[in-house]
Every structure is written in structure tokens, then in C-alpha cells.
PDB file of N, CA and C in Angstrom:
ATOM      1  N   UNK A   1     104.373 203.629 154.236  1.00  0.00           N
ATOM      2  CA  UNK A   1     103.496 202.466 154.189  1.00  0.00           C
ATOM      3  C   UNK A   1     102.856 202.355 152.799  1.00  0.00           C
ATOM      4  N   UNK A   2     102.679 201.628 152.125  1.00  0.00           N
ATOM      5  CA  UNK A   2     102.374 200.867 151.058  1.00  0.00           C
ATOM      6  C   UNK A   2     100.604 200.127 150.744  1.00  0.00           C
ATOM      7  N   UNK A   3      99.962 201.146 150.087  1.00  0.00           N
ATOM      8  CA  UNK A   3      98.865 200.253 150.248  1.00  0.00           C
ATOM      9  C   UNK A   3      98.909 198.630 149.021  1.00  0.00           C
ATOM     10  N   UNK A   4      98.384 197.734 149.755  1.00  0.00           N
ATOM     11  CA  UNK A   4      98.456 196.229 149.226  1.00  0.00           C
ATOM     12  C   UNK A   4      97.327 195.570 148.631  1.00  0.00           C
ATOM     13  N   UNK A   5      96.922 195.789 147.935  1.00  0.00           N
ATOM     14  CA  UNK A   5      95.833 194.718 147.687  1.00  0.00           C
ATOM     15  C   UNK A   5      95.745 193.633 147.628  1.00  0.00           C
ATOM     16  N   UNK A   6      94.653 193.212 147.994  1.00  0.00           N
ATOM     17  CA  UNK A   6      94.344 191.378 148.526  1.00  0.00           C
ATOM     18  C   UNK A   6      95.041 190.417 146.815  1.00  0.00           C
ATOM     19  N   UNK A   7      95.577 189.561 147.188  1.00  0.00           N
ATOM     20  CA  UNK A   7      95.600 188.850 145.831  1.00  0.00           C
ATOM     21  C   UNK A   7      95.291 187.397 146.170  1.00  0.00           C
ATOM     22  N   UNK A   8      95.236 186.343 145.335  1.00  0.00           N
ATOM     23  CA  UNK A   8      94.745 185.072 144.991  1.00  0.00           C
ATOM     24  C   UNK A   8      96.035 184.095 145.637  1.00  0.00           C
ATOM     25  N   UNK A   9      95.503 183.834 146.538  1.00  0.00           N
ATOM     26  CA  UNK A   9      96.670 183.082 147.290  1.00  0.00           C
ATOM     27  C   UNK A   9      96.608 181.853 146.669  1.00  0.00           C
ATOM     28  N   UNK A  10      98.009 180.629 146.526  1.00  0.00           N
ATOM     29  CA  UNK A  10      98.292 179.111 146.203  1.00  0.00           C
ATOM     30  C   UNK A  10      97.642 178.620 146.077  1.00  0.00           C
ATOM     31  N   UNK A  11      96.166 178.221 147.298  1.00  0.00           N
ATOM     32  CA  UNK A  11      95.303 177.223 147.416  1.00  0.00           C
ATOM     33  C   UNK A  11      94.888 177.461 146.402  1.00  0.00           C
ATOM     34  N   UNK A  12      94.044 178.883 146.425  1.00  0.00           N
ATOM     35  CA  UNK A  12      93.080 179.067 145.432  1.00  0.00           C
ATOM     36  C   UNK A  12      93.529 179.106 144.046  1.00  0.00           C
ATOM     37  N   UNK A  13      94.790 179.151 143.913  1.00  0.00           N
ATOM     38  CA  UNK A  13      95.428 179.200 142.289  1.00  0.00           C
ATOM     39  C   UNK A  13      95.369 177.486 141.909  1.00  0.00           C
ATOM     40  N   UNK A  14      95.721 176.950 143.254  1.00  0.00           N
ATOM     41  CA  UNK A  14      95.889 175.188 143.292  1.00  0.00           C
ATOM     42  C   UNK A  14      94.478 174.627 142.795  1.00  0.00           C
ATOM     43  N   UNK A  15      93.737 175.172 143.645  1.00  0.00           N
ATOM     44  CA  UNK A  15      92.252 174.892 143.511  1.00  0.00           C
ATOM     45  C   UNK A  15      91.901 175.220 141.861  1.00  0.00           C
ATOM     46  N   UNK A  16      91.843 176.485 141.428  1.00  0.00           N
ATOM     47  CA  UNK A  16      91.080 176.576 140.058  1.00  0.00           C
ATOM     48  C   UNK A  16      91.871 175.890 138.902  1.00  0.00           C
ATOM     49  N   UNK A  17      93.476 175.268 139.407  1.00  0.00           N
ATOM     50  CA  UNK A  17      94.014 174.402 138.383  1.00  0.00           C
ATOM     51  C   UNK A  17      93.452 172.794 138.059  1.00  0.00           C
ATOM     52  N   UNK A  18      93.460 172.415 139.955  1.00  0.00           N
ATOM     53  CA  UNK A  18      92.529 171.353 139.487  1.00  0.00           C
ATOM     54  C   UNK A  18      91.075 170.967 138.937  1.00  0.00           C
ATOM     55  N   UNK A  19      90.467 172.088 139.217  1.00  0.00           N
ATOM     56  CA  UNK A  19      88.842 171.944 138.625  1.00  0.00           C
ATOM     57  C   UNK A  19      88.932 171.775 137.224  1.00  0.00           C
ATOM     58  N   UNK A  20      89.972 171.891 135.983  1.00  0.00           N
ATOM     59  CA  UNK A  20      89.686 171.374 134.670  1.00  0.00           C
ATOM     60  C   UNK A  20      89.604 170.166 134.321  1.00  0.00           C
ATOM     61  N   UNK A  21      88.771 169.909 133.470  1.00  0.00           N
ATOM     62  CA  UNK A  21      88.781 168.803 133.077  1.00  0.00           C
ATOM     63  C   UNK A  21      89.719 167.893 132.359  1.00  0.00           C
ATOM     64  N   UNK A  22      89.716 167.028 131.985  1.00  0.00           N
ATOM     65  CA  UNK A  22      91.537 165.995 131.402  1.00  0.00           C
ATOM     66  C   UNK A  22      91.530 166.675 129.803  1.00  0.00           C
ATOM     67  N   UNK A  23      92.593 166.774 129.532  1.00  0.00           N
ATOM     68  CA  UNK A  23      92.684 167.230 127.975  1.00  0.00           C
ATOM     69  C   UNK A  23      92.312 166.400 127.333  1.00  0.00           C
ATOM     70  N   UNK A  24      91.732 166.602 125.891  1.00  0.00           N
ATOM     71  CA  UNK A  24      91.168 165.529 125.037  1.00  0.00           C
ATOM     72  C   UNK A  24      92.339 165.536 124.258  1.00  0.00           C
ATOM     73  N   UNK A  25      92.680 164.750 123.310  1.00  0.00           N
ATOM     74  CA  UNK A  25      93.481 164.534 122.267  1.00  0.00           C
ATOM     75  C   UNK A  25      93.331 165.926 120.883  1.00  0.00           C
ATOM     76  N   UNK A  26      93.818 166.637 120.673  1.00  0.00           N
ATOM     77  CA  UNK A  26      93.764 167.660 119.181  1.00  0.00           C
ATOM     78  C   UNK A  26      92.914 168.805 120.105  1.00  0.00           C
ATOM     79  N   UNK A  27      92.949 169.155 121.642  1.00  0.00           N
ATOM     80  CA  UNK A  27      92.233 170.462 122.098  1.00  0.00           C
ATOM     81  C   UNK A  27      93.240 171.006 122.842  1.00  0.00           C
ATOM     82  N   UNK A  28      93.342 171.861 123.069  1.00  0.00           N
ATOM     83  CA  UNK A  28      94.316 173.157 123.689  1.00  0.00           C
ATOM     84  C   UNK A  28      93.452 173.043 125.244  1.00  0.00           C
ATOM     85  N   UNK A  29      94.247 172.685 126.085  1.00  0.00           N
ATOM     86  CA  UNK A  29      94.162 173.182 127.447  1.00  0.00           C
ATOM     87  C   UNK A  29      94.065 174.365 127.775  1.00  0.00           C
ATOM     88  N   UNK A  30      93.001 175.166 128.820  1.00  0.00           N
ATOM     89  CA  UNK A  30      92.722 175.847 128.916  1.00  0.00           C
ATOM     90  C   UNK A  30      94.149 176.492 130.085  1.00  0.00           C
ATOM     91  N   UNK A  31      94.216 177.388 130.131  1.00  0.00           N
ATOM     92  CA  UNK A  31      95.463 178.072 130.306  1.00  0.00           C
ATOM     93  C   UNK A  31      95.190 178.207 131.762  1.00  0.00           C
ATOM     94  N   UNK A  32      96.445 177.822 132.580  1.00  0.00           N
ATOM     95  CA  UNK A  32      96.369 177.961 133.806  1.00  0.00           C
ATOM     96  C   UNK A  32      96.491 179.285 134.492  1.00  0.00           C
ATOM     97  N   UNK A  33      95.976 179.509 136.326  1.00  0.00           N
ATOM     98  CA  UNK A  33      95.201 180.598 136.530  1.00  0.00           C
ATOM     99  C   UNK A  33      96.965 180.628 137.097  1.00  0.00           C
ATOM    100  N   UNK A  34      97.484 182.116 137.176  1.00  0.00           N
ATOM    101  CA  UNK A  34      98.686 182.238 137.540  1.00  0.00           C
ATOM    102  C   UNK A  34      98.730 183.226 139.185  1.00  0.00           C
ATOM    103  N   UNK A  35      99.131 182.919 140.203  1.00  0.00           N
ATOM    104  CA  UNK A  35      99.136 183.911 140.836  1.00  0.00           C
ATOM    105  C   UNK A  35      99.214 185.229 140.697  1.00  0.00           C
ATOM    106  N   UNK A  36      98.824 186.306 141.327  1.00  0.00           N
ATOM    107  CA  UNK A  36      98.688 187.859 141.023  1.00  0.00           C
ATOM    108  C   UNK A  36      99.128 188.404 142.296  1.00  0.00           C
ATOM    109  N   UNK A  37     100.237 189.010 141.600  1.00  0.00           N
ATOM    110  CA  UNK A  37     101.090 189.642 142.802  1.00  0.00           C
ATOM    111  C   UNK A  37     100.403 191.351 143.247  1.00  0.00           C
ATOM    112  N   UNK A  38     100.849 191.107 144.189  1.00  0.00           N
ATOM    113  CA  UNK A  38     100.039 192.382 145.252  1.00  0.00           C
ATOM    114  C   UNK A  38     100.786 194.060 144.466  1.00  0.00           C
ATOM    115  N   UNK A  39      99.219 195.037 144.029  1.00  0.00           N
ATOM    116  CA  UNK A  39      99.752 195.724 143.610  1.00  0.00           C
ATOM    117  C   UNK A  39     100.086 197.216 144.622  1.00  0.00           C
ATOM    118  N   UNK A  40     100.889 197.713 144.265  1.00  0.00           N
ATOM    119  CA  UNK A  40     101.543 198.355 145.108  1.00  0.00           C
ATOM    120  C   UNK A  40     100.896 200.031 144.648  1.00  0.00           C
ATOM    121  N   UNK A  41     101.035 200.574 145.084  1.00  0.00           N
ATOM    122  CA  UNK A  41     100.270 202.423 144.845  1.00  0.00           C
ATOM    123  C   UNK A  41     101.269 203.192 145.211  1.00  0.00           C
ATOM    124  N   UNK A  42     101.443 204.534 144.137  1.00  0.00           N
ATOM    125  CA  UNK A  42     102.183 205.271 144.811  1.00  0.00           C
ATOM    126  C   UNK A  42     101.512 206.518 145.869  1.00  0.00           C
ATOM    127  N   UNK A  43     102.274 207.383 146.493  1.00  0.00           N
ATOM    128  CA  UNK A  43     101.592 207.438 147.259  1.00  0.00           C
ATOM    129  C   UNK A  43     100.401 209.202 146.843  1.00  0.00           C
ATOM    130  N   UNK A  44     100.827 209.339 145.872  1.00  0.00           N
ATOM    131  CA  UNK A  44      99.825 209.951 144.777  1.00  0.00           C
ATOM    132  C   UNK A  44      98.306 209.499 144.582  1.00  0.00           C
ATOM    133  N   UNK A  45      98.582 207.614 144.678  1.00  0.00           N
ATOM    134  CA  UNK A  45      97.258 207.519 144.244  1.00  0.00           C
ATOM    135  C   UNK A  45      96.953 206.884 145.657  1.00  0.00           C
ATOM    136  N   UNK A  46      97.707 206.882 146.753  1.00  0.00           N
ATOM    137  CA  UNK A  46      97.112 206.453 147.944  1.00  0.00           C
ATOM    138  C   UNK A  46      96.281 207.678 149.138  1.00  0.00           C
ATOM    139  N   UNK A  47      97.176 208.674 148.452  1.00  0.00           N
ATOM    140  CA  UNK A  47      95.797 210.203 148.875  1.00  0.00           C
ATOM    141  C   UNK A  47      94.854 210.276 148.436  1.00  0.00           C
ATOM    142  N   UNK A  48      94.315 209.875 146.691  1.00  0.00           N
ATOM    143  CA  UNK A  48      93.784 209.761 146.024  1.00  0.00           C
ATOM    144  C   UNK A  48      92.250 209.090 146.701  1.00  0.00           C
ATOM    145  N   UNK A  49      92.897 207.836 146.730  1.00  0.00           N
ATOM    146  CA  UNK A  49      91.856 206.669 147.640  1.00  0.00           C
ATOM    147  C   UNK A  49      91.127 207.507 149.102  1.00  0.00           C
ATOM    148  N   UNK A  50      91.993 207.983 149.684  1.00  0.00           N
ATOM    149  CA  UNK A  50      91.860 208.053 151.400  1.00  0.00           C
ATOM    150  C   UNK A  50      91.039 209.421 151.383  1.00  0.00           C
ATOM    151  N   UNK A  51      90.805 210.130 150.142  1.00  0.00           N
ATOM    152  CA  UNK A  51      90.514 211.619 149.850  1.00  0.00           C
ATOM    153  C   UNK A  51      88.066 210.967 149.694  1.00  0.00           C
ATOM    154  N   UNK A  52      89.127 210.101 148.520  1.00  0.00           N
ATOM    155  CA  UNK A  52      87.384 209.644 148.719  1.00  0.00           C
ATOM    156  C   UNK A  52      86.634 208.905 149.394  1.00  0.00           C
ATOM    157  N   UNK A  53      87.445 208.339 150.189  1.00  0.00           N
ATOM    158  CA  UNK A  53      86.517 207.497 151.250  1.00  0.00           C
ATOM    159  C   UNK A  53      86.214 208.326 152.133  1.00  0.00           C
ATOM    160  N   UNK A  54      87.250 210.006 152.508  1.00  0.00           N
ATOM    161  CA  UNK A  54      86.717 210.683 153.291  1.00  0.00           C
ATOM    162  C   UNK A  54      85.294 211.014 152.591  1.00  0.00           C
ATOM    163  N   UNK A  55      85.250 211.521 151.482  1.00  0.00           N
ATOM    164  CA  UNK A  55      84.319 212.173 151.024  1.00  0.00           C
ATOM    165  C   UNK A  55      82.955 211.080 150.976  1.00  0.00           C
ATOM    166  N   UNK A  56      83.136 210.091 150.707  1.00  0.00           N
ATOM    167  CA  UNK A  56      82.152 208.846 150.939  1.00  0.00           C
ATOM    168  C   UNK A  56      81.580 209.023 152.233  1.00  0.00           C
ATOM    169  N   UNK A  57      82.558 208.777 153.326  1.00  0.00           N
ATOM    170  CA  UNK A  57      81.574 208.566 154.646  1.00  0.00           C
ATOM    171  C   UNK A  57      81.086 210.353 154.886  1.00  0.00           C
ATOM    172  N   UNK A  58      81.659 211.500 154.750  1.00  0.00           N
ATOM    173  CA  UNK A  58      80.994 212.638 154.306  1.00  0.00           C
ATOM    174  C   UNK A  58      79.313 212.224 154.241  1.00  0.00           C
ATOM    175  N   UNK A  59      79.387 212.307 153.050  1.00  0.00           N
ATOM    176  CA  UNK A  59      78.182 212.102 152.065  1.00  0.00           C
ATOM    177  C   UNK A  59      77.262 210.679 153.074  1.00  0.00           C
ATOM    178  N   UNK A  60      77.739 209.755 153.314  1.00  0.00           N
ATOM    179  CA  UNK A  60      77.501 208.814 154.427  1.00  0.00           C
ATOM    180  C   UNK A  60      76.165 209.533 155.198  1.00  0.00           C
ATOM    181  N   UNK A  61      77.535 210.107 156.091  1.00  0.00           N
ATOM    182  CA  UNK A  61      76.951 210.704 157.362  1.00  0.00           C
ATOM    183  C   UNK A  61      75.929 212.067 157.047  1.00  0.00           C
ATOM    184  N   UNK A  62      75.925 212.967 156.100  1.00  0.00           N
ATOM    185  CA  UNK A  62      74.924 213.720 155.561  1.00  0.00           C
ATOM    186  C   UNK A  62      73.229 213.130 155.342  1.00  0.00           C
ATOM    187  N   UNK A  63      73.443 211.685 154.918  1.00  0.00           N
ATOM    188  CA  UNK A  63      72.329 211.156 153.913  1.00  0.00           C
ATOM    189  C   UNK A  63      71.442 210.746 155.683  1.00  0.00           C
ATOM    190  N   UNK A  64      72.841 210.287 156.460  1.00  0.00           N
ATOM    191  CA  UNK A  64      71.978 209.459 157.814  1.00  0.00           C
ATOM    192  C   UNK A  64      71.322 210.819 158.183  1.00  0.00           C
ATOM    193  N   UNK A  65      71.772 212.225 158.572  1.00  0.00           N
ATOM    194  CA  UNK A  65      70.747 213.130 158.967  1.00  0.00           C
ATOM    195  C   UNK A  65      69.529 213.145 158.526  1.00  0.00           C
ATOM    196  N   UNK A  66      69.965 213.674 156.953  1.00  0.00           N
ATOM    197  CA  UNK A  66      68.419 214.080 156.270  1.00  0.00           C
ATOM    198  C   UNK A  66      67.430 212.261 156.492  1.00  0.00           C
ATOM    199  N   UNK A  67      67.956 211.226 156.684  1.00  0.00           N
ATOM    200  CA  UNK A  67      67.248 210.468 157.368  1.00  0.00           C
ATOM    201  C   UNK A  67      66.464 210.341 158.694  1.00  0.00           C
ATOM    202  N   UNK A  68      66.977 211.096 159.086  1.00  0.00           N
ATOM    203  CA  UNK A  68      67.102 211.000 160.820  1.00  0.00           C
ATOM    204  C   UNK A  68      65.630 212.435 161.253  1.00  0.00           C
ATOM    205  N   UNK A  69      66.219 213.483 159.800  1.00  0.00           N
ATOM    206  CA  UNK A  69      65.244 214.762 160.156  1.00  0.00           C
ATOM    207  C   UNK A  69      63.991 214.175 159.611  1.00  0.00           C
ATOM    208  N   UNK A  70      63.888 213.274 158.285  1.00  0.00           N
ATOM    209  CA  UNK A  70      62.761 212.901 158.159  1.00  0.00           C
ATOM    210  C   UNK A  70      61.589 211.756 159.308  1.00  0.00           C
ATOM    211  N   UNK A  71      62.392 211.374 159.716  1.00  0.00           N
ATOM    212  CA  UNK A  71      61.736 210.307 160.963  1.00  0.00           C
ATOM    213  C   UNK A  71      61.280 211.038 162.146  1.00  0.00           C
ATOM    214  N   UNK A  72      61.942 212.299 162.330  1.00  0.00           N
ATOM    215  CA  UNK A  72      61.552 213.032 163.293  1.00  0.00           C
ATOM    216  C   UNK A  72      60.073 214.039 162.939  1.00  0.00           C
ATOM    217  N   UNK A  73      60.070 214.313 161.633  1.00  0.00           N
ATOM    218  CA  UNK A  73      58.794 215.556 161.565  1.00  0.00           C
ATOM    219  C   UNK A  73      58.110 214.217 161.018  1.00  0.00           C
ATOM    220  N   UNK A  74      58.153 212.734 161.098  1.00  0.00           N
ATOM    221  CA  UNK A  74      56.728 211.991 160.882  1.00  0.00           C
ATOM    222  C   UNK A  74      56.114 212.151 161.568  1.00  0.00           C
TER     223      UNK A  74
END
């Protein structure tokens, strides 16, 4: 399995093409927004990811105790 990241779907590429304004005569158009294709991970850096989110909710769930012990000896 392949992790995917979200990318900028049509509409929204459609959408930020039409919001420019009309070219003037002797100005360079501002460069259109191009779709962004979904990047792919190998799976090196997909342990990588899944290593620290363990360690995130870890640290998470540590911080809710020492929360939890302080509410109790108020």
C-alpha cells in the first residue's frame, strides 16, 4: 500500500485559473496553477511517518495523565 497525498483537484486548478484578471497589452500573464500529482513514499519513509505519529499520540497520551494527576490533587 502506497501512502498518497491529498492533491489539488480540476475544479480547484479550474477555479484559481479563472480568478485572474484579463491581460493588459506589454504584461506577462501570470502563470497558470498546474495540477500536482499525488506523491507517492517509499516505504522507508512510510515507517518513518507511522513511527512518529506513534510517538506523537505517546507523548499525547502522557501529557493527558500528568493532566488528569494535576486535576486530581486540586
Amino acid at each position: 500500500m502506497t501512502l498518497v497525498v491529498p492533491y489539488i483537484n480540476a475544479s480547484a486548478v479550474h477555479y484559481a485559473n479563472r480568478q485572474q484578471p484579463p491581460a493588459k497589452p506589454g504584461m506577462h500573464r501570470v502563470q497558470r496553477v498546474q495540477p500536482v500529482e499525488p506523491k507517492r513514499y517509499s516505504s522507508e519513509q512510510q515507517e518513518a511517518y507511522r513511527s512518529l505519529e506513534k510517538r506523537h499520540e505517546r507523548i499525547l497520551k502522557e501529557e493527558n495523565k500528568k493532566g488528569r494527576r494535576i486535576h486530581t490533587l486540586a
